[in-house]
PDB file of N, CA and C in Angstrom:
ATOM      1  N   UNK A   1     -33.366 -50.133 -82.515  1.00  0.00           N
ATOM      2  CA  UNK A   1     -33.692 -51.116 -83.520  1.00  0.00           C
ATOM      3  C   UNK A   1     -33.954 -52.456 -82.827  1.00  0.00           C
ATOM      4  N   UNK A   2     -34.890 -53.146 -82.984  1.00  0.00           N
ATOM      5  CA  UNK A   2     -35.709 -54.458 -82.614  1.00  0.00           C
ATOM      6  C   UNK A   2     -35.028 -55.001 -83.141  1.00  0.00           C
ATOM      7  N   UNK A   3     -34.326 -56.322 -82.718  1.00  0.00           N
ATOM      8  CA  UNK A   3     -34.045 -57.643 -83.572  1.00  0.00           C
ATOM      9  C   UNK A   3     -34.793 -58.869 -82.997  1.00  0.00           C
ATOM     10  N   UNK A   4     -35.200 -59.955 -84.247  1.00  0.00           N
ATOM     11  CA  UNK A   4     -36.077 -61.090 -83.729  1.00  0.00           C
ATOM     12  C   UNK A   4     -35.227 -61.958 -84.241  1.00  0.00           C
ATOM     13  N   UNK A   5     -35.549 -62.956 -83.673  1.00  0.00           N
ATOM     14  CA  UNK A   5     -34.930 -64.462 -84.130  1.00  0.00           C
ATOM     15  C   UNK A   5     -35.546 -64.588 -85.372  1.00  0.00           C
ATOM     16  N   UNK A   6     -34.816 -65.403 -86.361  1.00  0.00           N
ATOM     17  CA  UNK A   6     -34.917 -66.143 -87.396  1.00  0.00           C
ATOM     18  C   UNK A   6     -36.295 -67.247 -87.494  1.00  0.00           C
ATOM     19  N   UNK A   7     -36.842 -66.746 -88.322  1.00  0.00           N
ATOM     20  CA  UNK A   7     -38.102 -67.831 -88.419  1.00  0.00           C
ATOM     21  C   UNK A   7     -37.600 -69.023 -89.183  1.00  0.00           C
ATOM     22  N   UNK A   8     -37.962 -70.005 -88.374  1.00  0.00           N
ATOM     23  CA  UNK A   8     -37.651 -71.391 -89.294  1.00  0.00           C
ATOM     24  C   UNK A   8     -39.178 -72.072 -89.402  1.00  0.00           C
ATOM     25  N   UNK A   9     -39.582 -71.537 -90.324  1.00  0.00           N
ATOM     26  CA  UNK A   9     -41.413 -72.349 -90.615  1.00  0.00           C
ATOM     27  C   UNK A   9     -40.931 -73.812 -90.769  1.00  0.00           C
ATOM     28  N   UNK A  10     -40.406 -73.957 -91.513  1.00  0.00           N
ATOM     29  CA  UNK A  10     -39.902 -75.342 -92.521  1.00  0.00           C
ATOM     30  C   UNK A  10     -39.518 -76.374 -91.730  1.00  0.00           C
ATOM     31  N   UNK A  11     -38.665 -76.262 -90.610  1.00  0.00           N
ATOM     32  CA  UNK A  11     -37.759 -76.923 -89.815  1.00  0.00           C
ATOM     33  C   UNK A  11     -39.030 -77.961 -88.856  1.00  0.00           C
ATOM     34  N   UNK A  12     -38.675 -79.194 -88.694  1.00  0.00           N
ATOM     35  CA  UNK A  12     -39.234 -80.172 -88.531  1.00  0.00           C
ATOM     36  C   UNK A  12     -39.028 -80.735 -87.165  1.00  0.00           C
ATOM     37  N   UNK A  13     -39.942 -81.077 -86.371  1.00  0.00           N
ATOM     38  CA  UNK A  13     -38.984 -81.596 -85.023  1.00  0.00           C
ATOM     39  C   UNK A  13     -39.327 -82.751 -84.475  1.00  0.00           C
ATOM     40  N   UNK A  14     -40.675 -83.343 -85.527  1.00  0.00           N
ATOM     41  CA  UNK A  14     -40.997 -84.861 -85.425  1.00  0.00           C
ATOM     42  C   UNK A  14     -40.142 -85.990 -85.255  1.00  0.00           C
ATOM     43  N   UNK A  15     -40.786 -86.816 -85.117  1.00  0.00           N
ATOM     44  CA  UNK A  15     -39.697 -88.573 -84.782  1.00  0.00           C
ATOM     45  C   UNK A  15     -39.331 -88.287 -86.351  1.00  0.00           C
ATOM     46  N   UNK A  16     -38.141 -88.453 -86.976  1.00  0.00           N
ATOM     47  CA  UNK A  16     -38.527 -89.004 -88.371  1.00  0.00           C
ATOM     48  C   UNK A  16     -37.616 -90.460 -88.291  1.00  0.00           C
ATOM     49  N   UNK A  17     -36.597 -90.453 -88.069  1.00  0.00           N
ATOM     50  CA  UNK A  17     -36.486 -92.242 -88.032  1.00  0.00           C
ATOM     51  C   UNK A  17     -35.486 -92.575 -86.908  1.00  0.00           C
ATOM     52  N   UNK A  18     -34.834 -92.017 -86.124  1.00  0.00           N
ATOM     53  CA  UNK A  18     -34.054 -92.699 -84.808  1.00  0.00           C
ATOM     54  C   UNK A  18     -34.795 -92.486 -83.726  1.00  0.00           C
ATOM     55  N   UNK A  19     -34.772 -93.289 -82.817  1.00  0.00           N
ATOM     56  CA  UNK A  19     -35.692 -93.271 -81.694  1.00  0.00           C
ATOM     57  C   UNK A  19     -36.802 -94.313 -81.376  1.00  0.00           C
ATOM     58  N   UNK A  20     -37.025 -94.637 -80.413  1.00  0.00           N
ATOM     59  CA  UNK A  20     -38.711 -95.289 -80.071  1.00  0.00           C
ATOM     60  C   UNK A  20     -39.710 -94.856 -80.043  1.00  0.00           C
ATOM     61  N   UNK A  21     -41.104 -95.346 -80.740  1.00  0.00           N
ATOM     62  CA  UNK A  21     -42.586 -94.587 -79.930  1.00  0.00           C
ATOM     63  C   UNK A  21     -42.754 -95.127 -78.707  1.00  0.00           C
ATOM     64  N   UNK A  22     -43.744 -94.880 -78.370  1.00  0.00           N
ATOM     65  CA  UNK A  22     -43.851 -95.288 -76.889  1.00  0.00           C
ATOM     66  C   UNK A  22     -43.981 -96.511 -76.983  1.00  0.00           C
ATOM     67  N   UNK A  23     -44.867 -96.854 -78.119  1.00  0.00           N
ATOM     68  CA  UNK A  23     -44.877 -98.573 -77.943  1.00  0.00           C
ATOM     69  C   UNK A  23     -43.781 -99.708 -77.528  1.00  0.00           C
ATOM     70  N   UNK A  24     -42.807 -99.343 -78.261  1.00  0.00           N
ATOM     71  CA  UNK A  24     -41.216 -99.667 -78.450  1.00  0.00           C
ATOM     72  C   UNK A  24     -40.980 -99.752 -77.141  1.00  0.00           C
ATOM     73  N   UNK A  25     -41.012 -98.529 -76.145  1.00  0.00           N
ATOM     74  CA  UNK A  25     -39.950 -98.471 -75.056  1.00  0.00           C
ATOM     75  C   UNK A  25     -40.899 -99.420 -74.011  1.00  0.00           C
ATOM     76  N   UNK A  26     -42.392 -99.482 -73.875  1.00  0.00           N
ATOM     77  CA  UNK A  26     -42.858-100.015 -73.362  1.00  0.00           C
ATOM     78  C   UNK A  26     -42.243-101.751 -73.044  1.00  0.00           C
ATOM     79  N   UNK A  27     -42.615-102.317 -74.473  1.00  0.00           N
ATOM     80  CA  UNK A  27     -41.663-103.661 -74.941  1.00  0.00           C
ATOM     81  C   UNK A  27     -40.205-103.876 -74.393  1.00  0.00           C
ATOM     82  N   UNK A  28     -39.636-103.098 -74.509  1.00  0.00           N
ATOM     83  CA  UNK A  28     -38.209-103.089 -74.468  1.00  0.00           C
ATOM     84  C   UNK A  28     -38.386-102.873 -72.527  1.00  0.00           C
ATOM     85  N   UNK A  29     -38.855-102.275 -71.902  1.00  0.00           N
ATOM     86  CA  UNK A  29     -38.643-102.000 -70.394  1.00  0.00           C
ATOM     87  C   UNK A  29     -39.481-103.227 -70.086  1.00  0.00           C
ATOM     88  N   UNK A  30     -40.401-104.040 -70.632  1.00  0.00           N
ATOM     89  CA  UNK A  30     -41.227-105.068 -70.248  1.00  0.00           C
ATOM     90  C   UNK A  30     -39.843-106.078 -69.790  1.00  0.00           C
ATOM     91  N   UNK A  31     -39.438-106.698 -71.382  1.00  0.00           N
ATOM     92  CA  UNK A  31     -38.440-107.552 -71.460  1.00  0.00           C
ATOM     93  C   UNK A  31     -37.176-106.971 -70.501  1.00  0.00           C
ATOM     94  N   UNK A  32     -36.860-105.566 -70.369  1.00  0.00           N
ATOM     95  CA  UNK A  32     -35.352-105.506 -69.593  1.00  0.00           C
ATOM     96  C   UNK A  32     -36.505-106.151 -67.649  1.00  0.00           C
ATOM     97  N   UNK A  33     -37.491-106.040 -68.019  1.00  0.00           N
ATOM     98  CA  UNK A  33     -37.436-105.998 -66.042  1.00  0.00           C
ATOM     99  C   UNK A  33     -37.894-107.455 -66.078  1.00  0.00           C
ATOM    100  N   UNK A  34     -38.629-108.203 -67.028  1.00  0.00           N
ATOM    101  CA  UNK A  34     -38.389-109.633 -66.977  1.00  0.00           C
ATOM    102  C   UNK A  34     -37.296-110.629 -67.027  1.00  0.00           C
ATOM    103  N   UNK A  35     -36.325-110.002 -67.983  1.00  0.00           N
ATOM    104  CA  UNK A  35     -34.644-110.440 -67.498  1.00  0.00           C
ATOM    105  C   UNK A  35     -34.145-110.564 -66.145  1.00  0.00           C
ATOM    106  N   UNK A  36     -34.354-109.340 -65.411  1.00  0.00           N
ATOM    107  CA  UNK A  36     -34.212-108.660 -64.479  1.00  0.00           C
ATOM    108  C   UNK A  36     -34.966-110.022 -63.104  1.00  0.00           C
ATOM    109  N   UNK A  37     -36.115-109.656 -63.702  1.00  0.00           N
ATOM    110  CA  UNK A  37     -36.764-110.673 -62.762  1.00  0.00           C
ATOM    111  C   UNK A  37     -36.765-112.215 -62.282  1.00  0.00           C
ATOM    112  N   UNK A  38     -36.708-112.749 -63.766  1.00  0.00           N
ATOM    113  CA  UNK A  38     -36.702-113.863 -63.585  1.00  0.00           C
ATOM    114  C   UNK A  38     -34.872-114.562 -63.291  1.00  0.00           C
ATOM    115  N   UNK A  39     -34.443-113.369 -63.465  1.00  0.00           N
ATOM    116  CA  UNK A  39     -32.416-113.851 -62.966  1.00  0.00           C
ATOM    117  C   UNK A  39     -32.356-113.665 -61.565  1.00  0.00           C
ATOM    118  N   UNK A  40     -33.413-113.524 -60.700  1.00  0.00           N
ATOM    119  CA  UNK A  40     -33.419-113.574 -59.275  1.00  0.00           C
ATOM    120  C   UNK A  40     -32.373-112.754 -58.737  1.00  0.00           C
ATOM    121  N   UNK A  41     -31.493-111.457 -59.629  1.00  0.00           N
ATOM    122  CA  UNK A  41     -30.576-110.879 -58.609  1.00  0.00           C
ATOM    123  C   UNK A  41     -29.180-110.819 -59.204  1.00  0.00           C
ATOM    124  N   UNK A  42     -29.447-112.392 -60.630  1.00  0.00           N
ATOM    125  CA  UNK A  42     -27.649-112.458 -61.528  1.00  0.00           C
ATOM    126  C   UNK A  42     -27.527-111.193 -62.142  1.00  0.00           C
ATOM    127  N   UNK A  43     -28.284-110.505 -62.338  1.00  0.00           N
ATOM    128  CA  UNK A  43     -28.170-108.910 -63.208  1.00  0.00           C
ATOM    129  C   UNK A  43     -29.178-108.218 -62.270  1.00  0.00           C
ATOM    130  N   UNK A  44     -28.205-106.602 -62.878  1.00  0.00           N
ATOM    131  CA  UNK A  44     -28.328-105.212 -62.015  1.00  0.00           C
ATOM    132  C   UNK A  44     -29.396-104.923 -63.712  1.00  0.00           C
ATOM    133  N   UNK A  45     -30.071-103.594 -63.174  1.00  0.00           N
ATOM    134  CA  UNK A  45     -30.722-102.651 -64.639  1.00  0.00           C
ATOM    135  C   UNK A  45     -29.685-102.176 -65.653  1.00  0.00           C
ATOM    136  N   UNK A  46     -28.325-102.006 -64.719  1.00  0.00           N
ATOM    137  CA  UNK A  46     -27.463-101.429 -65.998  1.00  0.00           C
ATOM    138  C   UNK A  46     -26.965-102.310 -66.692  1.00  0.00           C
ATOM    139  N   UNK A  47     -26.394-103.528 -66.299  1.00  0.00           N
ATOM    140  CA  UNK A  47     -26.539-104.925 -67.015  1.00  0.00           C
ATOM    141  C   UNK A  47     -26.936-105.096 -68.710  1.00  0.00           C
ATOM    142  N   UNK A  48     -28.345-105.342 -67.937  1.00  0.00           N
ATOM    143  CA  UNK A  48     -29.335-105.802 -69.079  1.00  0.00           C
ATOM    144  C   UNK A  48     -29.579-104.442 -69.695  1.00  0.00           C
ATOM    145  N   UNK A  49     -29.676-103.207 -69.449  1.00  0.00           N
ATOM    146  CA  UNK A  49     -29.635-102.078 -70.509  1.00  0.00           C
ATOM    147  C   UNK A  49     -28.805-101.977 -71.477  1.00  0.00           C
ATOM    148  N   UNK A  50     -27.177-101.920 -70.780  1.00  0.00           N
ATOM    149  CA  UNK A  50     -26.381-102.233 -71.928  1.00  0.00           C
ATOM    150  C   UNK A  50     -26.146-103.152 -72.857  1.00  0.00           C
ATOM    151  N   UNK A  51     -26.421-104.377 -72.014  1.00  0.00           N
ATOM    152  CA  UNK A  51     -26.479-105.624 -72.848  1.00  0.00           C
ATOM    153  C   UNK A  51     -26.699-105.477 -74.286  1.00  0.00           C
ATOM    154  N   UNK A  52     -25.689-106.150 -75.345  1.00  0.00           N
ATOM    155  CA  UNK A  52     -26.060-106.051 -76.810  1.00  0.00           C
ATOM    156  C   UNK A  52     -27.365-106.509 -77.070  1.00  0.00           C
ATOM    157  N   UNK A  53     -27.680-106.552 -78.106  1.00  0.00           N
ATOM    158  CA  UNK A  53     -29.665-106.994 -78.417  1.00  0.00           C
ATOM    159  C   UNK A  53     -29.552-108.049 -78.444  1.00  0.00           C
ATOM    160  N   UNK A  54     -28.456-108.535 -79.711  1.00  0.00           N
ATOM    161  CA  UNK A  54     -28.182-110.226 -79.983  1.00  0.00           C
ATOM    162  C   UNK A  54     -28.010-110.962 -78.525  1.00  0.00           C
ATOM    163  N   UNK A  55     -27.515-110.552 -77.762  1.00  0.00           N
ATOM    164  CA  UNK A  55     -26.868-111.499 -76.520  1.00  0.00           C
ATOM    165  C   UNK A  55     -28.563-111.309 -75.733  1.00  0.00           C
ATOM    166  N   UNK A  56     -29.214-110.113 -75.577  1.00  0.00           N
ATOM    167  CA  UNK A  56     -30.751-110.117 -74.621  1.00  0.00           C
ATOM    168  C   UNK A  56     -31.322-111.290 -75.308  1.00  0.00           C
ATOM    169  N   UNK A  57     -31.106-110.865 -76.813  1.00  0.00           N
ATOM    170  CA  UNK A  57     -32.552-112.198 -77.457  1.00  0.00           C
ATOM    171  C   UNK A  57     -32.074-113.401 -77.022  1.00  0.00           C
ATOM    172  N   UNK A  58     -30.779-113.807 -77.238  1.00  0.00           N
ATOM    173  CA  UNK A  58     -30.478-115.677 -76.847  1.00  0.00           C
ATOM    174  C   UNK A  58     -30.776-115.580 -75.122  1.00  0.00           C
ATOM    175  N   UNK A  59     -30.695-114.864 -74.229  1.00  0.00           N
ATOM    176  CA  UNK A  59     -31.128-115.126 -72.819  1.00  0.00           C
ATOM    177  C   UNK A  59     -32.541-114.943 -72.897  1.00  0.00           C
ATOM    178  N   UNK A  60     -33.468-114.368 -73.574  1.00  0.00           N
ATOM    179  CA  UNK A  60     -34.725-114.622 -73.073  1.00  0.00           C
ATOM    180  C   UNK A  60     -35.238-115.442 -74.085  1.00  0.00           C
ATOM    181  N   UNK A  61     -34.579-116.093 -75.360  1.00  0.00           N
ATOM    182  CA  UNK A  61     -34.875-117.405 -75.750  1.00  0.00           C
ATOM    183  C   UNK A  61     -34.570-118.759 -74.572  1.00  0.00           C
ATOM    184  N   UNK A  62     -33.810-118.195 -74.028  1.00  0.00           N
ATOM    185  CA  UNK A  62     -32.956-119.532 -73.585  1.00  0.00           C
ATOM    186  C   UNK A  62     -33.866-119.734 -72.497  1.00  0.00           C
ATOM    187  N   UNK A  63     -34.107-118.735 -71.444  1.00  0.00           N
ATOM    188  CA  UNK A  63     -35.277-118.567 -70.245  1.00  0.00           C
ATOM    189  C   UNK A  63     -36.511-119.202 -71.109  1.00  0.00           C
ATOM    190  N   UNK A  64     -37.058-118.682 -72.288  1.00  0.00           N
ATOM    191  CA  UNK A  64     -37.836-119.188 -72.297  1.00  0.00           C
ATOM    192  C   UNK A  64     -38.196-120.640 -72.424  1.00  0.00           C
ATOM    193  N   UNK A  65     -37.111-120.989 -73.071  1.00  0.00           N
ATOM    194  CA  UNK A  65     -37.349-122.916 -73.154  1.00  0.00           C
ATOM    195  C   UNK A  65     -36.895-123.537 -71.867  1.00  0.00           C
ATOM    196  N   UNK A  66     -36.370-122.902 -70.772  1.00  0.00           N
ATOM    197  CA  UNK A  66     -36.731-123.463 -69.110  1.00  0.00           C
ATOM    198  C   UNK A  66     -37.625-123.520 -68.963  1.00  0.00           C
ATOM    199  N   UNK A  67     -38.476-122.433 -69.167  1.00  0.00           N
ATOM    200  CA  UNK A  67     -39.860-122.172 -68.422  1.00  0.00           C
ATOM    201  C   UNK A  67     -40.902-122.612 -69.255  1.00  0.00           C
ATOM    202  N   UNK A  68     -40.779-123.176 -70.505  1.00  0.00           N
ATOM    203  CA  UNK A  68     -41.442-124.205 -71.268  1.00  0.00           C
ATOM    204  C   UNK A  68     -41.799-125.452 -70.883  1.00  0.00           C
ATOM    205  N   UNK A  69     -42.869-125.519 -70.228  1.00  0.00           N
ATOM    206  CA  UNK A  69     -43.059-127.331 -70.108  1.00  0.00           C
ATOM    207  C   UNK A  69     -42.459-128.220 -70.940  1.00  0.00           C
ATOM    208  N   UNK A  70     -42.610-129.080 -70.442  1.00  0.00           N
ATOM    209  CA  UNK A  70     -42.482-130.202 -71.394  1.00  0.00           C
ATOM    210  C   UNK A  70     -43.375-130.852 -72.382  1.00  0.00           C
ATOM    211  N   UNK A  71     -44.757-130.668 -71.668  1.00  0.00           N
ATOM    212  CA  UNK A  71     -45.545-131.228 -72.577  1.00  0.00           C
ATOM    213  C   UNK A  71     -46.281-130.563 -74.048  1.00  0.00           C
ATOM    214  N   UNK A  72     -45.925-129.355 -73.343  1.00  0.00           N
ATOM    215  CA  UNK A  72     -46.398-128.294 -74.544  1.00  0.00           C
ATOM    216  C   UNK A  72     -44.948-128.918 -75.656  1.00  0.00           C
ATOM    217  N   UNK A  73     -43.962-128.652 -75.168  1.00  0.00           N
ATOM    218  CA  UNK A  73     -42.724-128.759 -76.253  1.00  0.00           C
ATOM    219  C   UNK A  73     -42.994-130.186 -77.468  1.00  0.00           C
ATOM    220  N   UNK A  74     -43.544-131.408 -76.525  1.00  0.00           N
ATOM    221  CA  UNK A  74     -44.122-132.721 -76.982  1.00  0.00           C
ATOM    222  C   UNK A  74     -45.321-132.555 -78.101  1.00  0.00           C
ATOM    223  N   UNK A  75     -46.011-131.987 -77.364  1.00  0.00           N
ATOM    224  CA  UNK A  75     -46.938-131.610 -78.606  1.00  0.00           C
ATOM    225  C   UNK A  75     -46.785-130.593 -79.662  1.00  0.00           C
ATOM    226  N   UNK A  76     -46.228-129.700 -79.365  1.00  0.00           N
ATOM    227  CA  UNK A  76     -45.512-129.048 -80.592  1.00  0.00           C
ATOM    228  C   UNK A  76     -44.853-129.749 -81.625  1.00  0.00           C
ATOM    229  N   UNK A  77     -43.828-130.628 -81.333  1.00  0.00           N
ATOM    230  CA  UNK A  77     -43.383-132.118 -82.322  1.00  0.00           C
ATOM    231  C   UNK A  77     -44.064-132.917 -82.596  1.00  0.00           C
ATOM    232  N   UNK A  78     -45.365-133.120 -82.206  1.00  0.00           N
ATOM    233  CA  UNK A  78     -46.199-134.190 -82.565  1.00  0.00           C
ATOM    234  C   UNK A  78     -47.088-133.779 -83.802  1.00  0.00           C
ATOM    235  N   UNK A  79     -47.205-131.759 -83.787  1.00  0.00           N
ATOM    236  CA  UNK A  79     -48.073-131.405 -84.511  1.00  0.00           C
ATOM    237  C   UNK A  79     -47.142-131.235 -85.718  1.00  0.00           C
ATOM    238  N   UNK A  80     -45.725-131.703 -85.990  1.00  0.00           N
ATOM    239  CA  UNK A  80     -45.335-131.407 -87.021  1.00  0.00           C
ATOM    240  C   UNK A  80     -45.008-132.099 -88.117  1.00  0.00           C
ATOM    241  N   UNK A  81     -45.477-131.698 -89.616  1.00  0.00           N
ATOM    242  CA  UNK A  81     -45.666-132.891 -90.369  1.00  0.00           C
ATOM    243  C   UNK A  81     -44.160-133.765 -90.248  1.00  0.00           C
ATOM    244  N   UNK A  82     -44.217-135.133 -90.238  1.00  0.00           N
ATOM    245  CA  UNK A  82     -43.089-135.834 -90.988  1.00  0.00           C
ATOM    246  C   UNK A  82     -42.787-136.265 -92.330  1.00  0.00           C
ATOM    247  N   UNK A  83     -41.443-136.594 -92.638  1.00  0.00           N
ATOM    248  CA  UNK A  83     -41.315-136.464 -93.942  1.00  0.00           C
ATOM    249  C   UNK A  83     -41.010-137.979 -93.974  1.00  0.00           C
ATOM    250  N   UNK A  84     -41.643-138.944 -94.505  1.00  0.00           N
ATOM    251  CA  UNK A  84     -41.522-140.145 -95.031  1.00  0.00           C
ATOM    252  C   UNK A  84     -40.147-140.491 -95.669  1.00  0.00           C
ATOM    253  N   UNK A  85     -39.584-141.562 -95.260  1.00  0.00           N
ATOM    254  CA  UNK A  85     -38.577-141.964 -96.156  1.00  0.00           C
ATOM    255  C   UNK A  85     -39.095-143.688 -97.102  1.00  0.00           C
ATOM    256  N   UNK A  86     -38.734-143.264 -98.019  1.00  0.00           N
ATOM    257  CA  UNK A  86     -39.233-144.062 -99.192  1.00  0.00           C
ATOM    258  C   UNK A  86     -38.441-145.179 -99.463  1.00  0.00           C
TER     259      UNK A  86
END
């Protein structure tokens, strides 16, 4: 007597919602090796992998307003309306 495995037609094995597309991991390995990079050596890969999200975003906010000129920052405030006091 032959026995076969169980057909599962139905059974699904797509992304359906945990996980990254590729796009995602792309982004996410961009930002971990620019952390990486621009800390000259203060962080390892396992570091910044584990690193919580909240704590990555305030360091590459924070990098980014170093590496923000100044004059761009100036004109950014210049382009913004003021509010009159009466």
């Amino acid at each position: 007597m032959k026995r076969e495995a169980p057909s599962h037609l139905n059974f699904n094995l797509d992304q359906t919602f945990f996980g990254f597309n590729a796009e995602d991991r792309k982004i996410i390995h961009d930002l971990l090796f620019d952390l990486i990079w621009v800390g000259e050596g203060r962080w390892d890969w396992n570091t910044v992998y584990s690193m919580p999200v909240f704590l990555r975003k305030f360091w590459i906010n924070k990098i980014n307003e170093k590496l923000t000129p100044p004059e761009t920052k100036k004109s950014n405030i210049a382009q913004m309306p003021s509010v009159s006091k009466k």
